[in-house]
N, C-alpha and C. Protein backbone atom coordinates (compact mmCIF):
# COMPACT_ATOMS: atom_id res chain seq x y z
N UNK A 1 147.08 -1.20 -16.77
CA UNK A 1 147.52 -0.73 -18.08
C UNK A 1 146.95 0.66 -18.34
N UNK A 2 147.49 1.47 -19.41
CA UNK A 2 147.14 2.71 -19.25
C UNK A 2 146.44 2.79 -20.70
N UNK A 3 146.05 3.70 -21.25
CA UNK A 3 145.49 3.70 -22.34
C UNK A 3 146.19 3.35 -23.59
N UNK A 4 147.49 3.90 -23.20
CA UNK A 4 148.53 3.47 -24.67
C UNK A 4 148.76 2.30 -24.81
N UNK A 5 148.61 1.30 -23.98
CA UNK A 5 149.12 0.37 -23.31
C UNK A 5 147.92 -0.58 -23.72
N UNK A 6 146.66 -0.31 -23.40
CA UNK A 6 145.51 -0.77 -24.02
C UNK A 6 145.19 -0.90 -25.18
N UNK A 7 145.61 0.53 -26.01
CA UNK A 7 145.21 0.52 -27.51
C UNK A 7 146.05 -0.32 -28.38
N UNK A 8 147.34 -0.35 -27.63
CA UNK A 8 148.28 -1.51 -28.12
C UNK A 8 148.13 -2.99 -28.45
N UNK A 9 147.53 -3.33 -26.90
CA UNK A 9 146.75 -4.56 -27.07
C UNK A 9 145.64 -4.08 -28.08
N UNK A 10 144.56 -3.85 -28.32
CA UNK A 10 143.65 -3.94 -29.23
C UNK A 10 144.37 -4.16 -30.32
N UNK A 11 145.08 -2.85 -30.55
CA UNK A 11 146.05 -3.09 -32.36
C UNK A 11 146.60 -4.54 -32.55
N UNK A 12 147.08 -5.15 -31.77
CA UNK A 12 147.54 -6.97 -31.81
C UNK A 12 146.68 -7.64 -32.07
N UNK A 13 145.43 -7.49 -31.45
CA UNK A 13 144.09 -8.39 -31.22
C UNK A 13 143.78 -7.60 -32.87
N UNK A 14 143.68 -6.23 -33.43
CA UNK A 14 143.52 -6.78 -34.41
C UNK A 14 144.10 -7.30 -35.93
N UNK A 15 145.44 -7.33 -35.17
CA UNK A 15 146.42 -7.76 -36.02
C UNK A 15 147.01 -7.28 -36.71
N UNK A 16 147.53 -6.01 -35.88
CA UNK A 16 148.72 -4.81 -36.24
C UNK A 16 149.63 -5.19 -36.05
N UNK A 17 151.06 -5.43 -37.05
CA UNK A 17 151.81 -6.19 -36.23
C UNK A 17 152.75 -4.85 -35.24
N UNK A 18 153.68 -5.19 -34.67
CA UNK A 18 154.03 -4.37 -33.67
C UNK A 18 155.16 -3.06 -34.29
N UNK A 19 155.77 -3.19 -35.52
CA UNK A 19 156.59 -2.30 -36.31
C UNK A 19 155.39 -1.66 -36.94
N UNK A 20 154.51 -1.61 -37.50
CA UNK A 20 153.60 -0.70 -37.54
C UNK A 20 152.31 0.01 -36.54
N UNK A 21 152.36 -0.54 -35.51
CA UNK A 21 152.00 -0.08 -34.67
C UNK A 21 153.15 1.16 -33.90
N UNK A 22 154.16 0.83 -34.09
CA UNK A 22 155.66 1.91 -33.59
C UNK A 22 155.51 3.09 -34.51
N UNK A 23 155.10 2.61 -36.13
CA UNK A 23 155.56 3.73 -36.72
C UNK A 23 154.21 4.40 -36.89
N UNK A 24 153.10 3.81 -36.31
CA UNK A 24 151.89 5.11 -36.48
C UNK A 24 152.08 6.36 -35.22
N UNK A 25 152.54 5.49 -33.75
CA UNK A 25 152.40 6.04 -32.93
C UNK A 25 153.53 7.59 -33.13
N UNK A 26 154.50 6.46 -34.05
CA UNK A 26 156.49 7.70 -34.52
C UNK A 26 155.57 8.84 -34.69
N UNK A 27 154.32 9.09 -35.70
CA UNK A 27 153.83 10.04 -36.63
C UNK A 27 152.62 10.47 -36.03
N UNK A 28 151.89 10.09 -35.11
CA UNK A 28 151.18 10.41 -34.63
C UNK A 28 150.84 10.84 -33.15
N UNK A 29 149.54 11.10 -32.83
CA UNK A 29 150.03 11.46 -30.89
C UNK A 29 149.65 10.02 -30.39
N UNK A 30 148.30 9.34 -31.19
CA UNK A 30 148.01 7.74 -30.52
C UNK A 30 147.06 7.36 -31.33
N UNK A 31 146.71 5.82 -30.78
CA UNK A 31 145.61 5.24 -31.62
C UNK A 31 144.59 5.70 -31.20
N UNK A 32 143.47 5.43 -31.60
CA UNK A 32 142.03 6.68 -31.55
C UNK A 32 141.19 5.35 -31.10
N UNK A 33 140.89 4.08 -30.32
CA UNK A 33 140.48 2.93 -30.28
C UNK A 33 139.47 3.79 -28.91
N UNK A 34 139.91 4.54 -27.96
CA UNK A 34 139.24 4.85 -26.54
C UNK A 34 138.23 6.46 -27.35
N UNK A 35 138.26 6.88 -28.40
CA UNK A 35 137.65 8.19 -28.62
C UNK A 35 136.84 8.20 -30.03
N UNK A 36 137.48 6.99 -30.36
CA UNK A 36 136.40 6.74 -31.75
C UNK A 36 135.44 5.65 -32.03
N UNK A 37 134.09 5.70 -32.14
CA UNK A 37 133.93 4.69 -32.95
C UNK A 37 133.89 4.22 -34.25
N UNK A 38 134.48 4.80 -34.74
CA UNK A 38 134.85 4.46 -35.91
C UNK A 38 136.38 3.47 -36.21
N UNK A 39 137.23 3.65 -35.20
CA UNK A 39 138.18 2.74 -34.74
C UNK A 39 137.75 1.70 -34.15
N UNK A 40 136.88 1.67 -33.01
CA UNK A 40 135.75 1.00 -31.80
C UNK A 40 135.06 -0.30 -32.49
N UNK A 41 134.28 0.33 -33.16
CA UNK A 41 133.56 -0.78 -33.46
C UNK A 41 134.07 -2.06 -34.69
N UNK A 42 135.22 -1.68 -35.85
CA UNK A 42 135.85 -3.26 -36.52
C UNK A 42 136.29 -3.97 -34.98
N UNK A 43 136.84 -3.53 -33.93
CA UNK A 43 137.45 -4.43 -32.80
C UNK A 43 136.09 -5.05 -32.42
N UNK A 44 134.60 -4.25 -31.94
CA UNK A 44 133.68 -4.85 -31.62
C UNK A 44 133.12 -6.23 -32.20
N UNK A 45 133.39 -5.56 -33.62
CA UNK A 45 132.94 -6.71 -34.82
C UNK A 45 133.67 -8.09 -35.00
N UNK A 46 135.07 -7.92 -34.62
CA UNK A 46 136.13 -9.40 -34.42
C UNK A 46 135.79 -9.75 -33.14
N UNK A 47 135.62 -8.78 -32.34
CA UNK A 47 135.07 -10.02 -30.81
C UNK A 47 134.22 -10.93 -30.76
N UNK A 48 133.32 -10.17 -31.65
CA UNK A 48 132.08 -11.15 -31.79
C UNK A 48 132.49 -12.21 -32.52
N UNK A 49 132.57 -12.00 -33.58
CA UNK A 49 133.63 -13.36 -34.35
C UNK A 49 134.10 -14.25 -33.62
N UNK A 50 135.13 -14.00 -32.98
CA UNK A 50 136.05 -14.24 -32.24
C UNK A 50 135.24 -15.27 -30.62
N UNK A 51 134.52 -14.92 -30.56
CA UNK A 51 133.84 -15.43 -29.39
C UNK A 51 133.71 -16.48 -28.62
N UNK A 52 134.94 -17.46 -28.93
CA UNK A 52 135.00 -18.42 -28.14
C UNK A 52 134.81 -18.84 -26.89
N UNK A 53 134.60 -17.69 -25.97
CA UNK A 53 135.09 -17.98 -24.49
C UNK A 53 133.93 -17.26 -24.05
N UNK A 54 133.11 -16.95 -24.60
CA UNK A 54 131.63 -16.71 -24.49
C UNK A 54 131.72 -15.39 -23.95
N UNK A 55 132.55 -14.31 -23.87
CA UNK A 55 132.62 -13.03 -22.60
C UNK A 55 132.32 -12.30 -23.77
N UNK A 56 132.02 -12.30 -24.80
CA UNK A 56 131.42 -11.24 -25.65
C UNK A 56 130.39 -10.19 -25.04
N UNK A 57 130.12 -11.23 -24.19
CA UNK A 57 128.17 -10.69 -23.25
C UNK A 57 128.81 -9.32 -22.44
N UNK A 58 130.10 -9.00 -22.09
CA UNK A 58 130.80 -7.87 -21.27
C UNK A 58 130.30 -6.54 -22.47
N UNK A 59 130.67 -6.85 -23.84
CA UNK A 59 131.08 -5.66 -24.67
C UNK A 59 129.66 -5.37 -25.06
N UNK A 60 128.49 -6.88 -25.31
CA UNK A 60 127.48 -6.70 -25.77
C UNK A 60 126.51 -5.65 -24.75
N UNK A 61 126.61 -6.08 -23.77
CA UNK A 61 126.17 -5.25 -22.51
C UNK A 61 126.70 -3.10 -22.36
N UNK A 62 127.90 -3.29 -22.86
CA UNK A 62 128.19 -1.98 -22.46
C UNK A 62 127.85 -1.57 -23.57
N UNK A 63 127.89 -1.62 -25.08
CA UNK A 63 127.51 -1.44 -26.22
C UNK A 63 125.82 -0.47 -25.56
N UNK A 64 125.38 -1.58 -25.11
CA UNK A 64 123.69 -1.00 -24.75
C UNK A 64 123.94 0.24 -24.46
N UNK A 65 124.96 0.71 -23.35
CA UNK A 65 125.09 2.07 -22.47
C UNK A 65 125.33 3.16 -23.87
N UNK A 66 125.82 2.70 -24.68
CA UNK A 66 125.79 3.89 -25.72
C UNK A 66 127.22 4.87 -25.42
N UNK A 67 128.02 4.13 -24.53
CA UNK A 67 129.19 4.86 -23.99
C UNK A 67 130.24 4.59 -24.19
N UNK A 68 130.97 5.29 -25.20
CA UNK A 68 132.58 5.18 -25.65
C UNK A 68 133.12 4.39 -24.71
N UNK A 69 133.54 5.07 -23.64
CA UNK A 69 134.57 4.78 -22.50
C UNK A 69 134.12 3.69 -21.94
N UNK A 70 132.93 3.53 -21.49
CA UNK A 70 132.28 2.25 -21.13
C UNK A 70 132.34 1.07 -22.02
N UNK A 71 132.50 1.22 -23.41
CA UNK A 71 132.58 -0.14 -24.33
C UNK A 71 133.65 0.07 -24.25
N UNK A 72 134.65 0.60 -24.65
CA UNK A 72 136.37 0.85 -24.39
C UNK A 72 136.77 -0.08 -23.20
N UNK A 73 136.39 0.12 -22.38
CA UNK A 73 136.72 -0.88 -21.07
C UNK A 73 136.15 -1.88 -20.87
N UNK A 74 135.18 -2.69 -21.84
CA UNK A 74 134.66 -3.97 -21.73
C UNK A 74 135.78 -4.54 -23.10
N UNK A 75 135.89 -3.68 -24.08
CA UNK A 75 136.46 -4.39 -25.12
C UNK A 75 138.21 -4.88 -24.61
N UNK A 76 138.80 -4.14 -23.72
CA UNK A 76 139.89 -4.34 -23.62
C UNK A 76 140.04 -5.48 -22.08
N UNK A 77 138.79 -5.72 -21.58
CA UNK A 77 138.28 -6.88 -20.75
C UNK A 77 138.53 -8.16 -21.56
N UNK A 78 137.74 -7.50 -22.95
CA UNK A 78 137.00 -9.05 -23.22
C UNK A 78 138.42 -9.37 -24.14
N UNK A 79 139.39 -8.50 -24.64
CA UNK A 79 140.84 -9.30 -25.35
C UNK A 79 141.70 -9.26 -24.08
N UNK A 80 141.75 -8.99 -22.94
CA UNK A 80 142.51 -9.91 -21.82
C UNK A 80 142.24 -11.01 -21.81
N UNK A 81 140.69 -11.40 -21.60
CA UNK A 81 140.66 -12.68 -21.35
C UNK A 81 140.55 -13.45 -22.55
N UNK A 82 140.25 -13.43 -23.92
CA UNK A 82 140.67 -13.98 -25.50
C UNK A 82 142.29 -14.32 -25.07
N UNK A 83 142.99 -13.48 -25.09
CA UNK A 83 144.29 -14.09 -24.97
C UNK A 83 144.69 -14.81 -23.53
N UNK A 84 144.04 -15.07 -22.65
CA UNK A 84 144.38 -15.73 -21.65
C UNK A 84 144.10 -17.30 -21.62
């Protein structure tokens, strides 16, 4: 998956439905989920919630690194496997 493709999934996971997810992207260049934390972390905050399947420990772990891109790619780990 590519990044657009990723941030998409996140926006579902957090319950964007998919006609507004179309019309931010219509008006905008993309979702800001891989460059912000300020987007970053409400998704961090429902995983944890969310934590049934115990893989929270992926996001909690990269969180430590202090690294956008690095929690970016555990968070979109840990809602593959939530929805699987």
């Amino acid at each position: 998956m590519n990044t657009t493709e990723n941030n998409k999934l996140i926006a579902e996971f957090m319950g964007i439905d998919q006609v507004d997810i179309d019309t931010w992207l219509e008006t905008n260049s993309n979702l800001h989920y891989h460059t912000s934390w300020d987007w970053l972390m409400p998704v961090i905050q429902k995983s944890r919630q969310e934590n049934r399947l115990d893989y929270f420990d992926i996001v909690y772990y990269a969180l430590e690194e202090c690294d956008i891109n690095i929690t970016y790619k555990a968070v979109v780990e840990f809602i593959k496997e939530y929805n699987n």
